[in-house]
C-alpha atoms as a PDB file:
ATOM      1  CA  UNK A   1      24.906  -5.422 -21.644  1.00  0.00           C
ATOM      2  CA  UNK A   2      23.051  -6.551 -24.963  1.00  0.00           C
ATOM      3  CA  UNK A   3      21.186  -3.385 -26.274  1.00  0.00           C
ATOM      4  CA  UNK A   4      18.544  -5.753 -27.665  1.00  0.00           C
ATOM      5  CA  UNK A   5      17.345  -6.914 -24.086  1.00  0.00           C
ATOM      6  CA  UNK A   6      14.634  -5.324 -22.236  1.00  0.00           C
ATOM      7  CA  UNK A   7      15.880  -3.553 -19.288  1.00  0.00           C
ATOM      8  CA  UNK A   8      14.542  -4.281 -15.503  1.00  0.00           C
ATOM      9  CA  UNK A   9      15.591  -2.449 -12.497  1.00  0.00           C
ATOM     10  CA  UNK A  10      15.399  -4.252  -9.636  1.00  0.00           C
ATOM     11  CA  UNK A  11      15.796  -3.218  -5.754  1.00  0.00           C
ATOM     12  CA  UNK A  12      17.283  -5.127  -2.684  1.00  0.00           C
ATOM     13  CA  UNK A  13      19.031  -8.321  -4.840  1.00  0.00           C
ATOM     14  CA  UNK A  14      21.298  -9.300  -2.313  1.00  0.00           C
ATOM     15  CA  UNK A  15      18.957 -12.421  -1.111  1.00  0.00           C
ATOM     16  CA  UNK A  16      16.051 -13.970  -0.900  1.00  0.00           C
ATOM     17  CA  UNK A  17      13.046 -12.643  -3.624  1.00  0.00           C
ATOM     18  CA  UNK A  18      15.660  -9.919  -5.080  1.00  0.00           C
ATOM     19  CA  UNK A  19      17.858 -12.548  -6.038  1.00  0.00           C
ATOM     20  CA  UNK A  20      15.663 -14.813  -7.650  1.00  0.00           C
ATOM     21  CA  UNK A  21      13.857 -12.342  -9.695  1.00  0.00           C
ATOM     22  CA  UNK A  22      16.949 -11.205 -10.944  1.00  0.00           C
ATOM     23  CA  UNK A  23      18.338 -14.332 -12.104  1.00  0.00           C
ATOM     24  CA  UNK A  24      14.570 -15.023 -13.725  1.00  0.00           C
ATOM     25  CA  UNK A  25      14.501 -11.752 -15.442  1.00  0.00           C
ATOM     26  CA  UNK A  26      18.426 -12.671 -16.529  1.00  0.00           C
ATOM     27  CA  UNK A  27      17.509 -16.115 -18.085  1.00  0.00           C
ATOM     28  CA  UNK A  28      14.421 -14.282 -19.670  1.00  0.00           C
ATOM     29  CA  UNK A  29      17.457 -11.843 -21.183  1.00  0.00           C
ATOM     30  CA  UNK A  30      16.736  -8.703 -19.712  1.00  0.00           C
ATOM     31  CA  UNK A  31      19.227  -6.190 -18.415  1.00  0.00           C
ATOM     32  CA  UNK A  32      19.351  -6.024 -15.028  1.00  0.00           C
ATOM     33  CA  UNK A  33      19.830  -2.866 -12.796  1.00  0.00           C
ATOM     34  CA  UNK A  34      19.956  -4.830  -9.051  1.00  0.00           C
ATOM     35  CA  UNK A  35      20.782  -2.237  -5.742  1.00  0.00           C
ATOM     36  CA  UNK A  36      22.216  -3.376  -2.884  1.00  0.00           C
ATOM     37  CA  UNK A  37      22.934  -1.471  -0.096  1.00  0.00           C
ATOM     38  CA  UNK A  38      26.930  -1.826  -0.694  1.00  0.00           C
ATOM     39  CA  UNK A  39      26.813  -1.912  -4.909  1.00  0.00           C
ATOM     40  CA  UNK A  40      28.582  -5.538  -4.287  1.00  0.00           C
ATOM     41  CA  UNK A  41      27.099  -8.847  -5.151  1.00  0.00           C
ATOM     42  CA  UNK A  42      29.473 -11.875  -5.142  1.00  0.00           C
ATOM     43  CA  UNK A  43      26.491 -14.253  -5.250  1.00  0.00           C
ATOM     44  CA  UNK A  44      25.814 -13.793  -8.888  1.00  0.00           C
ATOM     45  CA  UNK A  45      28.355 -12.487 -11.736  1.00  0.00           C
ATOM     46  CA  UNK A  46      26.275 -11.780 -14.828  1.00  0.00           C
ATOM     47  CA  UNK A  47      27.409  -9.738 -17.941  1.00  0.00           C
ATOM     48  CA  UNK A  48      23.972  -8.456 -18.396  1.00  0.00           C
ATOM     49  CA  UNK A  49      23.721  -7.330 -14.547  1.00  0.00           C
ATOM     50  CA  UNK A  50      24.700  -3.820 -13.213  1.00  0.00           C
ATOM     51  CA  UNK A  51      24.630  -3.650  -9.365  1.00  0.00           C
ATOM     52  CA  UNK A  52      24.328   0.001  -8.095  1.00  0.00           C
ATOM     53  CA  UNK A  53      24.653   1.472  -4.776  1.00  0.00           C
ATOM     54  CA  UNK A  54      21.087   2.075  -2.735  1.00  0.00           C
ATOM     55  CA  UNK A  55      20.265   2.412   0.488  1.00  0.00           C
ATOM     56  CA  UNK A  56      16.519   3.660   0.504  1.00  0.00           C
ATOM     57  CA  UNK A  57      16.522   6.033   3.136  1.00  0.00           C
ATOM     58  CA  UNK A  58      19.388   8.050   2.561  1.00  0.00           C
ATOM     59  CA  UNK A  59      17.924  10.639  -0.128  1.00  0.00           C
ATOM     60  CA  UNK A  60      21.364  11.505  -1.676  1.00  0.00           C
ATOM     61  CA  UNK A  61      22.041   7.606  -2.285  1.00  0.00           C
ATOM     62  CA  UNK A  62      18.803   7.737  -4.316  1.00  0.00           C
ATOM     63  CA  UNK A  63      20.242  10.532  -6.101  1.00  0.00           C
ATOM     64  CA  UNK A  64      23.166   8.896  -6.963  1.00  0.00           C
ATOM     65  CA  UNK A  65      21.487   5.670  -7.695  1.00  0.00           C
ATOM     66  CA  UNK A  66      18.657   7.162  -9.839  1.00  0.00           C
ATOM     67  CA  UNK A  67      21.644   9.104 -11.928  1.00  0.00           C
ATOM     68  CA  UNK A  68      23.620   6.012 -12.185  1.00  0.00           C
ATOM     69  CA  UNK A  69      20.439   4.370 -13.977  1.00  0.00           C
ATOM     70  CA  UNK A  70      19.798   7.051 -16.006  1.00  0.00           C
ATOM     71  CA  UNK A  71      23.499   7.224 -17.308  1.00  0.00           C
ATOM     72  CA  UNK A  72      23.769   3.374 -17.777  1.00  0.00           C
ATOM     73  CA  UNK A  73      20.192   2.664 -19.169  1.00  0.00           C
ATOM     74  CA  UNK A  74      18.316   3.413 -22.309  1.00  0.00           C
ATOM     75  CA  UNK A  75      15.128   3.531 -21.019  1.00  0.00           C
ATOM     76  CA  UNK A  76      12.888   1.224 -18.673  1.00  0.00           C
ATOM     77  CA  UNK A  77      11.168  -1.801 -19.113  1.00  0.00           C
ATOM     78  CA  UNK A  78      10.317  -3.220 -15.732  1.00  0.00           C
ATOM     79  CA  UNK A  79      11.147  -1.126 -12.667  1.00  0.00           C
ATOM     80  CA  UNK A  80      10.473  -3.903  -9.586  1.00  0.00           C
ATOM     81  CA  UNK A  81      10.654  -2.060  -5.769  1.00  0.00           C
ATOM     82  CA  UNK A  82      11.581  -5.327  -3.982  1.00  0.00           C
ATOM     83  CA  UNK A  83      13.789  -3.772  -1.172  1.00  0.00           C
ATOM     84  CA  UNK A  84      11.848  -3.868   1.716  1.00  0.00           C
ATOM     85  CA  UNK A  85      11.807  -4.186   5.709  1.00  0.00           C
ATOM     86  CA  UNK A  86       9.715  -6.001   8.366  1.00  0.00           C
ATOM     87  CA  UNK A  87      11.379  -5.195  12.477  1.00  0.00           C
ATOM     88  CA  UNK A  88       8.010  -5.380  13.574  1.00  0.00           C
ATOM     89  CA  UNK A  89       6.123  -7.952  11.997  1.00  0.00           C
ATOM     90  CA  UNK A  90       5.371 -10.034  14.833  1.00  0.00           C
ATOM     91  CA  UNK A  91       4.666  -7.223  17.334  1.00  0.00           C
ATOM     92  CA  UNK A  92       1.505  -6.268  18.398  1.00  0.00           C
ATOM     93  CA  UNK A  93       2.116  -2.809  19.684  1.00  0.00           C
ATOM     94  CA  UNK A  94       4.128  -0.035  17.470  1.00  0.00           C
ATOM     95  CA  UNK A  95       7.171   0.426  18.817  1.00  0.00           C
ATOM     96  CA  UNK A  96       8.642   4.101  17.414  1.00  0.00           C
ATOM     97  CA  UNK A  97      12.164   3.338  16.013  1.00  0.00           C
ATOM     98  CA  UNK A  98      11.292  -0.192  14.664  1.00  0.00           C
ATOM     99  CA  UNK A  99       8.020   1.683  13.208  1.00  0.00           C
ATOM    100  CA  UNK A 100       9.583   4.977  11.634  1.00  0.00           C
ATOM    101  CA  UNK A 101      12.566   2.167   9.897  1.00  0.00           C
ATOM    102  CA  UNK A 102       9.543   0.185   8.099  1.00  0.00           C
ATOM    103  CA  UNK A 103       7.808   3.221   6.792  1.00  0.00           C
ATOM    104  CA  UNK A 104      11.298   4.691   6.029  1.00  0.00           C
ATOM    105  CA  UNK A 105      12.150   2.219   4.046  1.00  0.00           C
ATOM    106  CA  UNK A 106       8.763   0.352   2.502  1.00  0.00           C
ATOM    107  CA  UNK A 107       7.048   3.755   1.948  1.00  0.00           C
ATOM    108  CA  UNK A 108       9.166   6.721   2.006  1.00  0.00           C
ATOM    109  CA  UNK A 109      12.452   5.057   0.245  1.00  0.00           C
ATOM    110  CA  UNK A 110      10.235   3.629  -2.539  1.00  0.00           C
ATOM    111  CA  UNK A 111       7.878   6.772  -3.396  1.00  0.00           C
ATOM    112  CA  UNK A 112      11.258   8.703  -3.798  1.00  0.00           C
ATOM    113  CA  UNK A 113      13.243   6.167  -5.603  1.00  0.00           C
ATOM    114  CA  UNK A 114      10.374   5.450  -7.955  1.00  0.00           C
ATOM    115  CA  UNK A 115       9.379   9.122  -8.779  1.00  0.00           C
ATOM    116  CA  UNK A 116      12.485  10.254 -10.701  1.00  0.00           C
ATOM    117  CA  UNK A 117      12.506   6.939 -12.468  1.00  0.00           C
ATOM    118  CA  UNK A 118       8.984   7.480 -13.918  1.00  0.00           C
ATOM    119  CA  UNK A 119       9.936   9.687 -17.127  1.00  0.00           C
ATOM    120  CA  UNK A 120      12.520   7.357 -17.685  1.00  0.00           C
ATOM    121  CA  UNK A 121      10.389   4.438 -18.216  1.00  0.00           C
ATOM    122  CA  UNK A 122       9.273   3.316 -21.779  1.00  0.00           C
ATOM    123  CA  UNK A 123       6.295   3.484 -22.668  1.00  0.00           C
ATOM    124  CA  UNK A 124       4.369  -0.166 -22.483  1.00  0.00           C
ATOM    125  CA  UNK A 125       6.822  -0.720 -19.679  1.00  0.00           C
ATOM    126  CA  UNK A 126       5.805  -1.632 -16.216  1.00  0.00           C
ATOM    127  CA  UNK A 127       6.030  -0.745 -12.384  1.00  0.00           C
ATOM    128  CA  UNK A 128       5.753  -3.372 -10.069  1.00  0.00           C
ATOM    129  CA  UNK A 129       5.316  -3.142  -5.886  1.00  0.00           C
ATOM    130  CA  UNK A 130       6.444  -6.183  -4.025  1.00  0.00           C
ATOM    131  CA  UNK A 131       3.598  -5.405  -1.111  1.00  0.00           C
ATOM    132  CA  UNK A 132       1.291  -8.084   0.724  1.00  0.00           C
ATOM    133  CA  UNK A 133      -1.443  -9.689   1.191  1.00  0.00           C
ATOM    134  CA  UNK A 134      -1.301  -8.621   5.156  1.00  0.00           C
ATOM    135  CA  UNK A 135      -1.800  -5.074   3.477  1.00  0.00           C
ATOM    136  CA  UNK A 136      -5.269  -5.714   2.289  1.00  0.00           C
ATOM    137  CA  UNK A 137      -8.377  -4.095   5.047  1.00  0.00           C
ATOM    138  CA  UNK A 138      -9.843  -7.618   4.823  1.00  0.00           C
ATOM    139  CA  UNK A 139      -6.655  -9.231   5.825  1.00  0.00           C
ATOM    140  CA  UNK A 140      -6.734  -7.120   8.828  1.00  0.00           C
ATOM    141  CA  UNK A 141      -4.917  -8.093  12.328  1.00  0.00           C
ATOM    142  CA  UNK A 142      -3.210  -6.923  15.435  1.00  0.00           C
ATOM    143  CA  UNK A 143       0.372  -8.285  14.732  1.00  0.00           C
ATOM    144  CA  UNK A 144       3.107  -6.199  12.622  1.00  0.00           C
ATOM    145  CA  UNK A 145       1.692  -2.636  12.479  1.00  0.00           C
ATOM    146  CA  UNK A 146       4.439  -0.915  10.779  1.00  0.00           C
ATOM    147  CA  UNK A 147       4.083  -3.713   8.245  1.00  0.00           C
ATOM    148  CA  UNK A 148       1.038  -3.456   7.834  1.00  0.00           C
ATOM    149  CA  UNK A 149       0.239  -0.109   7.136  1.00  0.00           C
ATOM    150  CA  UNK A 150       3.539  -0.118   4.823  1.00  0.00           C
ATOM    151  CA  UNK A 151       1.891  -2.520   2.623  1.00  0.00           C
ATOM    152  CA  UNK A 152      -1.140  -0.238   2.369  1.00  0.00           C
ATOM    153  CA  UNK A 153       0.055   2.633   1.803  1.00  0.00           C
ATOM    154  CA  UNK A 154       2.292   1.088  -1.191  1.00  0.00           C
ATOM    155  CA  UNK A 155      -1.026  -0.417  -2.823  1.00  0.00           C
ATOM    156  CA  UNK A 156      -2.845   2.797  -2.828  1.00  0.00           C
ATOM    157  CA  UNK A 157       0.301   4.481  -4.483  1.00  0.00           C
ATOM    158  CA  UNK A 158      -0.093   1.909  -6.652  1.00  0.00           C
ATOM    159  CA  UNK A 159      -3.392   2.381  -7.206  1.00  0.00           C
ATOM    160  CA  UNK A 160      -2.602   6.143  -7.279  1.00  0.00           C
ATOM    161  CA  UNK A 161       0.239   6.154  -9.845  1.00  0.00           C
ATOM    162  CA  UNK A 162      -1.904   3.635 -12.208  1.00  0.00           C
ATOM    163  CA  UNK A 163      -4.015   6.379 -12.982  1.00  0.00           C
ATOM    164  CA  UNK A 164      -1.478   8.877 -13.408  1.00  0.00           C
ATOM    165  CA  UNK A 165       0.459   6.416 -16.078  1.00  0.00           C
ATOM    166  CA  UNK A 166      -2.552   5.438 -18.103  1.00  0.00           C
ATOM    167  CA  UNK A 167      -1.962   7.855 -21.295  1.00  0.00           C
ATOM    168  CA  UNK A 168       1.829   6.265 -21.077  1.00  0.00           C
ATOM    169  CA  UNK A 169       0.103   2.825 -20.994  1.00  0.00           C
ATOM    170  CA  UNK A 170       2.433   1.672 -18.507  1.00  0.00           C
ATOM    171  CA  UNK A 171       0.668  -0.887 -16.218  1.00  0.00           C
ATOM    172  CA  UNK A 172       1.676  -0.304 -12.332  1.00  0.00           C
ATOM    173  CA  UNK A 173       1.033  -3.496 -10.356  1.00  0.00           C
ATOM    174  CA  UNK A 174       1.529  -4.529  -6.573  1.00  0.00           C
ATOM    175  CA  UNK A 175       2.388  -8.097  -5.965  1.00  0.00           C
ATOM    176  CA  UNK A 176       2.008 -10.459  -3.016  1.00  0.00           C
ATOM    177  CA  UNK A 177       4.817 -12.864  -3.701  1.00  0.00           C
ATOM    178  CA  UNK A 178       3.302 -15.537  -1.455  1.00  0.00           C
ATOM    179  CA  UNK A 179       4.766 -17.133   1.864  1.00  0.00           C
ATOM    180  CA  UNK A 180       8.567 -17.393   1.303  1.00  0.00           C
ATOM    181  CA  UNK A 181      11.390 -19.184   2.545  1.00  0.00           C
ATOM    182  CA  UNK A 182      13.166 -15.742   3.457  1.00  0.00           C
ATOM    183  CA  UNK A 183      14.469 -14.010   6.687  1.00  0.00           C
ATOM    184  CA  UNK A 184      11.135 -13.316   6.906  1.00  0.00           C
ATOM    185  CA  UNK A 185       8.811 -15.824   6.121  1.00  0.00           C
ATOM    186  CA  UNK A 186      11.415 -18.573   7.861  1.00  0.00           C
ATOM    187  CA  UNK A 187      12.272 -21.903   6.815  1.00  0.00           C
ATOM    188  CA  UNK A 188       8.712 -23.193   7.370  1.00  0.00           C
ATOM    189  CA  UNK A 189       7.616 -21.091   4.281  1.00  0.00           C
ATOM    190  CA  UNK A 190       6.144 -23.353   1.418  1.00  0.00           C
ATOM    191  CA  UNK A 191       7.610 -21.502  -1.111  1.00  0.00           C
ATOM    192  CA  UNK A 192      11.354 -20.865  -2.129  1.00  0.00           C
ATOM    193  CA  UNK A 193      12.607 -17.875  -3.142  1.00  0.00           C
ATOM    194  CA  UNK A 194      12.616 -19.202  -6.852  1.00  0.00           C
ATOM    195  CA  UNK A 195       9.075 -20.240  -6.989  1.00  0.00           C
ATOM    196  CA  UNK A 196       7.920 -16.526  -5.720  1.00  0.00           C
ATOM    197  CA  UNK A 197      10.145 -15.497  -8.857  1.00  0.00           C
ATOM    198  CA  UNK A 198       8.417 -17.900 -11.341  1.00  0.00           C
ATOM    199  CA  UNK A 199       5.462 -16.667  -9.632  1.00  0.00           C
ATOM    200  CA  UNK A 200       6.026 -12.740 -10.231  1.00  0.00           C
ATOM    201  CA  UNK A 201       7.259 -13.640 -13.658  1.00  0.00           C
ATOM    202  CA  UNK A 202       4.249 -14.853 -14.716  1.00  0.00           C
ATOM    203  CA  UNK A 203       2.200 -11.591 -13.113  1.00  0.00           C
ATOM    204  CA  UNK A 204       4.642  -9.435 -15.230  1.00  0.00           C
ATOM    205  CA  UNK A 205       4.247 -11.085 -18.548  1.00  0.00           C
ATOM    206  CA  UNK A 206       0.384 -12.306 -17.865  1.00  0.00           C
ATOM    207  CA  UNK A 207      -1.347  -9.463 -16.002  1.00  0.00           C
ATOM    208  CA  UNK A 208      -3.256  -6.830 -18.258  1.00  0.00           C
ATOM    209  CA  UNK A 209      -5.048  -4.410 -15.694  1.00  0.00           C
ATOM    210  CA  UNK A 210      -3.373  -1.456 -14.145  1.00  0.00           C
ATOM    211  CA  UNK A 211      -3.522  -0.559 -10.108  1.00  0.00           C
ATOM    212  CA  UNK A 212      -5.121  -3.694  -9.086  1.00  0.00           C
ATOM    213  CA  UNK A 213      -3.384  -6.209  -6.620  1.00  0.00           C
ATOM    214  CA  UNK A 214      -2.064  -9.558  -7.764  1.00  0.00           C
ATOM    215  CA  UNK A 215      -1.601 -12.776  -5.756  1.00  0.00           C
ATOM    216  CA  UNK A 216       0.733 -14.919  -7.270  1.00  0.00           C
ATOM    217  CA  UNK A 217      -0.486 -18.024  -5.175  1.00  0.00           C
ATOM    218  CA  UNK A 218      -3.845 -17.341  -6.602  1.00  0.00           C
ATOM    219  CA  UNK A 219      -3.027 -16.287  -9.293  1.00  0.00           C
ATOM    220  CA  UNK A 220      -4.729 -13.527 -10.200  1.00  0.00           C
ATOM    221  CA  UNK A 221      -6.053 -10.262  -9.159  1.00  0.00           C
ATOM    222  CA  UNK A 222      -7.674 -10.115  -5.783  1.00  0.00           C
ATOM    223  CA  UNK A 223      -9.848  -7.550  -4.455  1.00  0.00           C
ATOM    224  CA  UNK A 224      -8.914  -5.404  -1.727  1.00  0.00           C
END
């Protein structure tokens, strides 16, 4: 890795948003820190990309991941939660196992993967939340509970943490991405993968406020 580069850290860069931000944040020269759940990524061979070993709910895989970082990095630039999941999305009704997975993984996994990172993050840097928009009170609906309330409780951690960072001036952020081509948008998405990337890119470099959502297909802050 080039010790001149800014270093991100990126979750869940096997596919879809992950993987596009990472290759973004690579042309942009930053050093990349991307987890997948196996450490492997034959999609994309970089010399300024480290994939670790994460799965989110598994607390000693954090460990290990979060000392792996530590060990590798010299500090943090960008730390980007991406890794996410959605089993119940177009339910109506929670259903327990599909429900306790989503908040295992968007809520739980991502509060305890973020926390020991914190000290290690410069100071200027940045923490951003891949949420949604389906997260906001006005946005409100019956469909994809677990979702739902994943996404809300991530923007008032957010929201929460921004506060707690301000003396470090590091600016905490959670992003809707937009409606993407991905496992879970579907094909009928209007935006590719790359597009959300540009998109988030220009939240991270543009954005100056601290805790408050951004819509990349706005773009801009949006209330909640």
């Amino acid at each position: 890795m080039n010790n001149s580069n800014k270093t991100a850290v990126v979750t869940g860069i096997s596919s879809g948003i992950g993987l596009a931000l990472t290759k973004k944040l690579l042309e942009e020269n930053y050093n990349v820190f991307g987890t997948t759940r196996s450490g492997e990524l034959n999609t994309l061979v970089h010399p300024n990309l480290e994939v670790v070993a994460l799965e989110v709910t598994d607390p000693l895989s954090i460990q290990r991941a979060v000392s792996k970082i530590k060990a590798l990095a010299n500090g943090i630039d960008l730390l980007v939660n991406n890794a996410g999941a959605a089993p119940d999305v177009f339910e109506v009704k929670p259903e327990y196992e599909a429900f306790t997975q989503t908040l295992d993984t968007n809520i739980t996994g991502v509060v305890f993967f973020t926390e020991p990172l914190l000290n290690y993050i410069n100071t200027g840097g940045q923490v951003i939340f891949i949420s949604s928009n389906m997260g906001l009170p006005k946005n409100a609906a019956a469909n994809g509970p677990g979702y739902r309330m994943s996404k809300a409780a991530i923007n008032m951690y957010a929201a929460m943490l921004a506060t707690r960072l301000a003396d470090q001036h590091i600016r905490v952020t959670p992003m809707h991405p937009g409606w993407v081509q991905t496992r879970l948008g579907g094909d009928q998405a209007p935006l590719t993968p790359g597009q959300a990337a540009d998109g988030l890119y220009q939240g991270i470099t543009s954005n100056s406020e601290s805790g408050k959502f951004w819509n990349i297909t706005v773009p801009g802050i949006e209330a909640y």
